[in-house]
C-alpha atoms as a PDB file:
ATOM      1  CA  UNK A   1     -26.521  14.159 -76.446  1.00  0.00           C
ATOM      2  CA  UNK A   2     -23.147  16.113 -76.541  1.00  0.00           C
ATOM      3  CA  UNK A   3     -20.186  15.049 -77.865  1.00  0.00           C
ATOM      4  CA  UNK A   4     -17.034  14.404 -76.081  1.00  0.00           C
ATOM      5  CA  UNK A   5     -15.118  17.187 -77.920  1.00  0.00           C
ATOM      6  CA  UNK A   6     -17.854  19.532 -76.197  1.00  0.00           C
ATOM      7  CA  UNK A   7     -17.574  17.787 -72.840  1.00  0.00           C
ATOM      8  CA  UNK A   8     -13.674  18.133 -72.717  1.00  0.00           C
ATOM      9  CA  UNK A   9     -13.945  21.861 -73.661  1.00  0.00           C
ATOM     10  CA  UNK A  10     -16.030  22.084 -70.429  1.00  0.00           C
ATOM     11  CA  UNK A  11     -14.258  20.323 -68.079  1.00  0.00           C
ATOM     12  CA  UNK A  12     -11.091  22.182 -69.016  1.00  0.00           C
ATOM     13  CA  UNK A  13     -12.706  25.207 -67.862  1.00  0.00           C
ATOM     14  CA  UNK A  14     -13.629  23.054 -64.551  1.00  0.00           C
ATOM     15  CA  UNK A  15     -10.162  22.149 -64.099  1.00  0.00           C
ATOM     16  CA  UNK A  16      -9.198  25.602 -64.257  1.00  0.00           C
ATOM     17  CA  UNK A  17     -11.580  26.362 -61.312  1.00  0.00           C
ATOM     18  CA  UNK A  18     -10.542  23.732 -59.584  1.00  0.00           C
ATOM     19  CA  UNK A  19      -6.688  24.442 -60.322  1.00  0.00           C
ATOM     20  CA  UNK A  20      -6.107  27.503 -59.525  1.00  0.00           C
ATOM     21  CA  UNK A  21      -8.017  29.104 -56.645  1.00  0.00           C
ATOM     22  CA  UNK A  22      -5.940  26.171 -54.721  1.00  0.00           C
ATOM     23  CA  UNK A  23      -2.924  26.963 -55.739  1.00  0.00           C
ATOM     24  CA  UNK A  24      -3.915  30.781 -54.078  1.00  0.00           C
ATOM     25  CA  UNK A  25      -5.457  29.413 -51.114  1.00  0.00           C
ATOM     26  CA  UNK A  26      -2.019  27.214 -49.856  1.00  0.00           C
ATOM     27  CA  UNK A  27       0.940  28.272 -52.118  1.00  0.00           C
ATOM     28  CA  UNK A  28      -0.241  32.115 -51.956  1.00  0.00           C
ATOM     29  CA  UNK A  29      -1.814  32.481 -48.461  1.00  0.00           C
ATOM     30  CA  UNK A  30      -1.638  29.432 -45.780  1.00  0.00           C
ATOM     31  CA  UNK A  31       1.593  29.140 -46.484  1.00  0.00           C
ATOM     32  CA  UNK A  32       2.916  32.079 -45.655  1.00  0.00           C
ATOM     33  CA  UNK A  33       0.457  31.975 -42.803  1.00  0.00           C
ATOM     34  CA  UNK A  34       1.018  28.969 -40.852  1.00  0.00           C
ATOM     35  CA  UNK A  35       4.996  27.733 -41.439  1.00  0.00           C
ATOM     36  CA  UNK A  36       6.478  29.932 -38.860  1.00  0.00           C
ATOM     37  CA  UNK A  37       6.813  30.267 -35.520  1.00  0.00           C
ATOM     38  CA  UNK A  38       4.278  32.725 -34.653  1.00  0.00           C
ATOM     39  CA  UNK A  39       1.388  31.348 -36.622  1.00  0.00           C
ATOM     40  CA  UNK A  40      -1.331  31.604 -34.518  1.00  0.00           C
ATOM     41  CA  UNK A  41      -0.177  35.690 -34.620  1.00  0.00           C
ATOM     42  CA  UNK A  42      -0.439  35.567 -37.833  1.00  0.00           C
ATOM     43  CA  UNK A  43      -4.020  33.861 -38.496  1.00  0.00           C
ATOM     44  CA  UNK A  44      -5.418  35.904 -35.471  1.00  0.00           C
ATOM     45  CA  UNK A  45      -3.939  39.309 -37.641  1.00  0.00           C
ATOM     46  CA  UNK A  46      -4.682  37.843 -40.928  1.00  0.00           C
ATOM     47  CA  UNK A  47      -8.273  36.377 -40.420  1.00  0.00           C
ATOM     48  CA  UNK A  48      -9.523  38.100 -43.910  1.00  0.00           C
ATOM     49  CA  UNK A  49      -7.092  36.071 -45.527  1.00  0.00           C
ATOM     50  CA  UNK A  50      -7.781  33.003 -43.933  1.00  0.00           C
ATOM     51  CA  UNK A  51     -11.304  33.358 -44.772  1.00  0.00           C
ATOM     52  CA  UNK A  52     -10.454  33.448 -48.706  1.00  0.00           C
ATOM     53  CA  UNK A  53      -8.196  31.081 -48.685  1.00  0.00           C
ATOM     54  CA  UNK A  54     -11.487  28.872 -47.240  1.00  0.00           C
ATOM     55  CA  UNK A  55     -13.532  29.893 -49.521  1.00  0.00           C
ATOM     56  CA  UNK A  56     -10.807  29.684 -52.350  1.00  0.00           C
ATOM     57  CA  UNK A  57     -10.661  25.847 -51.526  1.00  0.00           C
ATOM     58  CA  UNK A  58     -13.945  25.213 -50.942  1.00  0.00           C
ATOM     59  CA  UNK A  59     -15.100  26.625 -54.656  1.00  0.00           C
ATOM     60  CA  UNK A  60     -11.690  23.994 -55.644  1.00  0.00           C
ATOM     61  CA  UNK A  61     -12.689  20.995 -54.443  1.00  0.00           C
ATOM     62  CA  UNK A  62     -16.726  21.625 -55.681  1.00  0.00           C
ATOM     63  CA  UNK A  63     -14.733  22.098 -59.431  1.00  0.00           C
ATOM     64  CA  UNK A  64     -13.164  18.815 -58.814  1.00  0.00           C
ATOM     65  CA  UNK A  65     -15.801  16.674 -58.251  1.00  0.00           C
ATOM     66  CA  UNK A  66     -18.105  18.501 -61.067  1.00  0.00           C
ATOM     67  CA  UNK A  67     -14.490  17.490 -62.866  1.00  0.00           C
ATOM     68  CA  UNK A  68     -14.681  14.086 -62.079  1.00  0.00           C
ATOM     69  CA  UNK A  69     -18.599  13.980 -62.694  1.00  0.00           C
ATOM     70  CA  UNK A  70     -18.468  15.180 -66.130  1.00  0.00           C
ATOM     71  CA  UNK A  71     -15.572  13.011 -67.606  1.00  0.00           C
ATOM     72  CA  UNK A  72     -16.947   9.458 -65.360  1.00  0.00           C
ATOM     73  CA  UNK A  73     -19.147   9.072 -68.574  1.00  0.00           C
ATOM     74  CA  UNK A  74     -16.400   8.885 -71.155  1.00  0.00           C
ATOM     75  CA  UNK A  75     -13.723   7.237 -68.906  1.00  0.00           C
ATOM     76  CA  UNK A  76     -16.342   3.766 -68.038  1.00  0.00           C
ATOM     77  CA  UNK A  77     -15.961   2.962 -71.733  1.00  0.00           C
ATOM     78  CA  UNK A  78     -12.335   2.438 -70.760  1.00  0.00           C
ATOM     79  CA  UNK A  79     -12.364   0.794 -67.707  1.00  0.00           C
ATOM     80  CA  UNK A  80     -15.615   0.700 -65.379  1.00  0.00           C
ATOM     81  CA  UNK A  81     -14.647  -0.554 -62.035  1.00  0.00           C
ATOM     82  CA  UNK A  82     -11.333   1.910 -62.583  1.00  0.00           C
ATOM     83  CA  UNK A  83     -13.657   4.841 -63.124  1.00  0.00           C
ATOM     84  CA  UNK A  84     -15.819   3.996 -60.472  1.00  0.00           C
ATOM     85  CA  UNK A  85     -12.754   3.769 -57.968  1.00  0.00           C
ATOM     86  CA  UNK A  86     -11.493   7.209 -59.912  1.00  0.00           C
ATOM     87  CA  UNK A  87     -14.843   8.945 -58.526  1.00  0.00           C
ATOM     88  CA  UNK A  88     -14.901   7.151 -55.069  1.00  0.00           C
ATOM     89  CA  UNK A  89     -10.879   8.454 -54.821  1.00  0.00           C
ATOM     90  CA  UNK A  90     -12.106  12.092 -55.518  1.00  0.00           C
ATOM     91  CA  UNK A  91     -15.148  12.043 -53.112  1.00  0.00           C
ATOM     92  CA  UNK A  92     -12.528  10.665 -50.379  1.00  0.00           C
ATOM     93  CA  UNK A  93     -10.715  13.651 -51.831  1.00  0.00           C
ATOM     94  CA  UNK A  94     -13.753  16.266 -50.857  1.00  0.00           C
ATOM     95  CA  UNK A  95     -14.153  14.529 -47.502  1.00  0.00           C
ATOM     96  CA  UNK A  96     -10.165  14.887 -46.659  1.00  0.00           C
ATOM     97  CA  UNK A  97     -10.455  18.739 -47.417  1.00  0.00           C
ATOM     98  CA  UNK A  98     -13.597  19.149 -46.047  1.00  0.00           C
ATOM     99  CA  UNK A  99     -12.067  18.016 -42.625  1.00  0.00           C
ATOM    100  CA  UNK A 100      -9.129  20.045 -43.065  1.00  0.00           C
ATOM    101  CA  UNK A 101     -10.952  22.917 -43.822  1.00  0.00           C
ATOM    102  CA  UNK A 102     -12.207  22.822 -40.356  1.00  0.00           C
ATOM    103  CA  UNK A 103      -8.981  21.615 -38.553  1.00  0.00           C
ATOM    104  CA  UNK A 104      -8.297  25.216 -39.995  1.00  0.00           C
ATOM    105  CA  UNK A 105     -11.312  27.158 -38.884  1.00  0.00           C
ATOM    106  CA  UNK A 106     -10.834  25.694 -35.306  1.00  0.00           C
ATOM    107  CA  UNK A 107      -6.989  26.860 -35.184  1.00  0.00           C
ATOM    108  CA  UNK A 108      -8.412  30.583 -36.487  1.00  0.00           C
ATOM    109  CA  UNK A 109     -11.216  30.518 -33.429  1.00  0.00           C
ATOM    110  CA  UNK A 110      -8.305  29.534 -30.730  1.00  0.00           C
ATOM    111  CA  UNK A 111      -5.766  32.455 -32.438  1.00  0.00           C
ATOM    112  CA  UNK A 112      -9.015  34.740 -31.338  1.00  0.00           C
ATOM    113  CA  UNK A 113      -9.694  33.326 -27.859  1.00  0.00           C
ATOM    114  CA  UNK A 114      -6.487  32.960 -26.525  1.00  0.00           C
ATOM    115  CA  UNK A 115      -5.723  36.667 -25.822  1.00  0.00           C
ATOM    116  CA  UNK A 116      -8.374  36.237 -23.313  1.00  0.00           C
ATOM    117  CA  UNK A 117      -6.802  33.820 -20.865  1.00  0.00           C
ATOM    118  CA  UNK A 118      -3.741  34.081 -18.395  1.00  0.00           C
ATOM    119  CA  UNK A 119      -0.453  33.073 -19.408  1.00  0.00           C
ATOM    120  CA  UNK A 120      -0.888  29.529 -17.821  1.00  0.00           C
ATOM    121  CA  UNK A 121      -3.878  29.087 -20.183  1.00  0.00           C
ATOM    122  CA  UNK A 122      -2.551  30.859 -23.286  1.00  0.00           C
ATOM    123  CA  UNK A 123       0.244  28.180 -23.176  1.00  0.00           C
ATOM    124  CA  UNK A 124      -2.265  25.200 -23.228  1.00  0.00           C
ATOM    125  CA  UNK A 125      -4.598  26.860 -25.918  1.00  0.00           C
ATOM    126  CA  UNK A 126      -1.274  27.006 -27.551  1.00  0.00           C
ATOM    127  CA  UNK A 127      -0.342  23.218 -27.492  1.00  0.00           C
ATOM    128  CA  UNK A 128      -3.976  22.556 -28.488  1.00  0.00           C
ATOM    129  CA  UNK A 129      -3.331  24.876 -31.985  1.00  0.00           C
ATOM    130  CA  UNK A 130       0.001  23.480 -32.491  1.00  0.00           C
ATOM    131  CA  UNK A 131      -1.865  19.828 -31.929  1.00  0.00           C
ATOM    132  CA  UNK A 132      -4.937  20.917 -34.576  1.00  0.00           C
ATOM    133  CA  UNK A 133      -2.024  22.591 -37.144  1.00  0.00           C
ATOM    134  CA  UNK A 134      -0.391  18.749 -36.693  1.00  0.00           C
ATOM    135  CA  UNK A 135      -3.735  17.141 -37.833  1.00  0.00           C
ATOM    136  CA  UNK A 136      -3.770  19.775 -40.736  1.00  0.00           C
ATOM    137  CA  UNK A 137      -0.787  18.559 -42.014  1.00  0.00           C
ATOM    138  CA  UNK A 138      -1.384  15.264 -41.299  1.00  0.00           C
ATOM    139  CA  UNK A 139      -4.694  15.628 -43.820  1.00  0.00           C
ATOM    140  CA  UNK A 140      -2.838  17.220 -46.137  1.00  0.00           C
ATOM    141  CA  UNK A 141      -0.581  14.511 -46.939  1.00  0.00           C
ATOM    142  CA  UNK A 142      -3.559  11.937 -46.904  1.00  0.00           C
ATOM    143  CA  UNK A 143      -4.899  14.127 -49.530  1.00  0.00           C
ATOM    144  CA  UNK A 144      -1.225  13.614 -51.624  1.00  0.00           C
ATOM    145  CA  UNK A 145      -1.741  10.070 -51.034  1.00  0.00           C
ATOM    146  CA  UNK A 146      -5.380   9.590 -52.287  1.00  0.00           C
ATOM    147  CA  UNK A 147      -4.238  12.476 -55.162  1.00  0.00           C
ATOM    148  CA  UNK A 148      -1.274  10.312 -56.209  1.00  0.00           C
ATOM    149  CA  UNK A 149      -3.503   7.364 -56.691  1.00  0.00           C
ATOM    150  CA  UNK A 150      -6.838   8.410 -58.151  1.00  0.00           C
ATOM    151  CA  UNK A 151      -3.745  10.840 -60.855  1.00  0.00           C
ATOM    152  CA  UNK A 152      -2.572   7.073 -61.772  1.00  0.00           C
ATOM    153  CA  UNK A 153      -5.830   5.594 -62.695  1.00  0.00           C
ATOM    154  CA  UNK A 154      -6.773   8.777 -64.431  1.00  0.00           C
ATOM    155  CA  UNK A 155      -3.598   9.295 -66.644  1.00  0.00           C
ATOM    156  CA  UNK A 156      -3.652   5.768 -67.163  1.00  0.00           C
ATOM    157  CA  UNK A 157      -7.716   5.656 -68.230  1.00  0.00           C
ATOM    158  CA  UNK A 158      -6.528   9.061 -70.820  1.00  0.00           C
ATOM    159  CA  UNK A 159      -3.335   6.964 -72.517  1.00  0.00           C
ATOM    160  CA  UNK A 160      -5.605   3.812 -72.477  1.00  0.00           C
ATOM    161  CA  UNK A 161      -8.528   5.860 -74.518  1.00  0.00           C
ATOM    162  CA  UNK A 162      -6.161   8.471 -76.283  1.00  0.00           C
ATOM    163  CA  UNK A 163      -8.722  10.937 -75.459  1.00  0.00           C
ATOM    164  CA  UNK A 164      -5.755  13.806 -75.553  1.00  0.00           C
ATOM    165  CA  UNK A 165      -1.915  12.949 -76.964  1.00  0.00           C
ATOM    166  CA  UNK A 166      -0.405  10.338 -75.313  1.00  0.00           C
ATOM    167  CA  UNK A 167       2.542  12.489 -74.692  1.00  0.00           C
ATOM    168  CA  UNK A 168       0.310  14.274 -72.439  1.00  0.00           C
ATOM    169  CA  UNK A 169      -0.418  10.965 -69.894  1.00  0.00           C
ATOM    170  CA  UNK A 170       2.972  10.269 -70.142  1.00  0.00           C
ATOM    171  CA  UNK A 171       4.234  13.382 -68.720  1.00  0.00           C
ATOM    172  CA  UNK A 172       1.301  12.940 -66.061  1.00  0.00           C
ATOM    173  CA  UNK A 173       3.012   9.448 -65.264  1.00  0.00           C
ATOM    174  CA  UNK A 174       6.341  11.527 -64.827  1.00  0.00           C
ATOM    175  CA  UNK A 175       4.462  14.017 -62.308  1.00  0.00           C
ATOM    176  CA  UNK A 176       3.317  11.714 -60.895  1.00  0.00           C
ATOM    177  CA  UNK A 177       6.321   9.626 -60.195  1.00  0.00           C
ATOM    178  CA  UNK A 178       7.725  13.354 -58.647  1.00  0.00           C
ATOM    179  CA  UNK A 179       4.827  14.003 -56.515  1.00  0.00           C
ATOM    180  CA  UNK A 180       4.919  10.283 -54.776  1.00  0.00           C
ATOM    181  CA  UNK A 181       8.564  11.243 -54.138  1.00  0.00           C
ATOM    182  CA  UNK A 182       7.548  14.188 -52.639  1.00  0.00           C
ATOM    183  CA  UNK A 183       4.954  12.595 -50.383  1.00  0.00           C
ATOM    184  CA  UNK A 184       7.922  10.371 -49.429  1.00  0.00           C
ATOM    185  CA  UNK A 185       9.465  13.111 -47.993  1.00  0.00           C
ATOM    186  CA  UNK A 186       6.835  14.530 -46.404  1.00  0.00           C
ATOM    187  CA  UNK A 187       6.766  10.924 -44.413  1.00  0.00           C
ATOM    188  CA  UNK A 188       9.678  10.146 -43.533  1.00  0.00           C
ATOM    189  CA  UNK A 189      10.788  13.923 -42.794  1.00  0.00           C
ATOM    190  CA  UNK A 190      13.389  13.750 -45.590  1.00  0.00           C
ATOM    191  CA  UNK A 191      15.824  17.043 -46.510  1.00  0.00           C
ATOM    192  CA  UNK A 192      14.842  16.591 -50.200  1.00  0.00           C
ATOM    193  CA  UNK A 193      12.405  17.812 -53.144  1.00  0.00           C
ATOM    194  CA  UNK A 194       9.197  19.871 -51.176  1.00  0.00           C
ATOM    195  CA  UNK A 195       7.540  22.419 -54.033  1.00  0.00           C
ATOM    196  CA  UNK A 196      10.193  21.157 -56.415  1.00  0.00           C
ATOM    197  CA  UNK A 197       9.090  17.898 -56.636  1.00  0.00           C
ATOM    198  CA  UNK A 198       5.331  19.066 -56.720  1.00  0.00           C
ATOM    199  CA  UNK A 199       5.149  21.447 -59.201  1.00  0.00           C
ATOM    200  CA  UNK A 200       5.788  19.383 -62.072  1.00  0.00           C
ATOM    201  CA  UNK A 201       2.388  17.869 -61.747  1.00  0.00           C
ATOM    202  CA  UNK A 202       0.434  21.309 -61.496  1.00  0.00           C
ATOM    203  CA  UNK A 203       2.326  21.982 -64.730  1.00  0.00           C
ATOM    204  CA  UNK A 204       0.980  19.325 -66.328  1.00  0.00           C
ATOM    205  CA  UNK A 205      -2.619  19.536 -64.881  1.00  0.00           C
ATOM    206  CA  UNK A 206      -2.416  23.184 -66.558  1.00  0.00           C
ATOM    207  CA  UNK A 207      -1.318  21.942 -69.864  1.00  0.00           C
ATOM    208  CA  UNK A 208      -4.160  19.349 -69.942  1.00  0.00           C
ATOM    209  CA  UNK A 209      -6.736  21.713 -68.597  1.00  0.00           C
ATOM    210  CA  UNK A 210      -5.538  24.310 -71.518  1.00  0.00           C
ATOM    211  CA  UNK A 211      -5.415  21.491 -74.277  1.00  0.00           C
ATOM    212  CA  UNK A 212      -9.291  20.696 -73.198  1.00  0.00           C
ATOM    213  CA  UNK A 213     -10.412  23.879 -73.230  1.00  0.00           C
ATOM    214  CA  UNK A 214      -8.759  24.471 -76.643  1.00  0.00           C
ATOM    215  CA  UNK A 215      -9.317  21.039 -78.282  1.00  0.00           C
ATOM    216  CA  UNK A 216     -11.852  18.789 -75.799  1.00  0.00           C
ATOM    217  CA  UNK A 217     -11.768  15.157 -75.900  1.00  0.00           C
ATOM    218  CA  UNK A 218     -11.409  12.877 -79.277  1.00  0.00           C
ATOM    219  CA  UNK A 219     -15.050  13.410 -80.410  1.00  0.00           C
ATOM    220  CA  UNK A 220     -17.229  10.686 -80.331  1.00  0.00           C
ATOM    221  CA  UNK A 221     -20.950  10.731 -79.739  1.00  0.00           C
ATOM    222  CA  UNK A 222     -21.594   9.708 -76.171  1.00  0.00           C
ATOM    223  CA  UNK A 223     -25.539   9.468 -75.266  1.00  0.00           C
END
């Protein structure tokens, strides 16, 4: 039996784990990595980084589901089938990055190959990296999609409960708003918001993950 105060505490250590080593692995490292011209240069002369950032994301996305596992308890009291599709959002989550995870991998094995073909052939390894880079995009704004929606059913399952301030879901309804505007442009290859309109929301994950950690949930025996 543990109490949701305890519970919080611990999943604002999760979200921590979960919070930050992604921020390293794409603002930090892919990033810098991949948007330019010579990217496949820079994976093939960077593959120590490319490994972290890997396993950076992978230890992320196993904190986000133990995340997800640990408050699914507490949020069904406030809303079953909306917890339910909360969890089922975050394992589509793990299966998104999972994927793109390897999209990755297989761009870092053709920046090592292609050295070892003629020009003709170094040009059409090269359309196959820029094709696999495409997909990772491509899965990375899936993952903003299924993000922005499991964020609205879980701000909206915290204000419903008052398990932390409301202040605190309201601002997540703000990020929120700013990330699906961001996504937006992502889509339709608008001139407009990028990190801007993104890091609003990793603001306020931080402020909620520090509030648990500090405070937990509004206590209340759970068994």
């Amino acid at each position: 039996m543990k109490s949701n105060k305890s519970i919080g505490r611990l999943a604002g250590i999760v979200f921590i784990i979960n919070l930050v080593p992604y921020v390293i692995a794409h603002m930090v490292i892919l990033d810098n990595l991949l948007f330019s011209e010579n990217f496949l240069q820079n994976i093939r002369d960077n593959r120590f980084k490319v490994g972290l950032s890997v396993i950076l994301e992978f230890t992320s996305i196993t904190a986000m589901i133990v995340f997800a596992i640990l408050l699914f308890p507490v949020l069904r009291k406030y809303g079953n089938r909306l917890s339910f599709t909360y969890l089922g959002l975050r394992f589509v989550e793990f299966g998104i990055i999972i994927y793109s995870i390897i999209t990755l991998m297989t761009i870092a094995e053709i920046s090592n190959d292609v050295l070892n073909y003629n020009l003709e052939q170094q040009m059409f390894f090269h359309l196959i990296a820029e094709s696999k880079f495409t997909e990772w995009q491509w899965a990375g704004i899936i993952y903003m999609l299924i993000y922005v929606l499991h964020c609205v059913i879980f701000f909206y399952l915290l204000f419903k409960s008052k398990l932390v301030p409301r202040l605190i879901s309201i601002f997540g309804f703000i990020g929120i708003l700013l990330a699906f505007l961001n996504l937006i442009s992502h889509l339709f290859k608008l001139s407009f918001g990028g990190f801007y309109l993104f890091a609003p929301m990793g603001l306020i994950e931080l402020i909620l993950a520090i509030w648990l950690i500090i405070y937990g949930l509004r206590d209340e025996i759970i068994k």
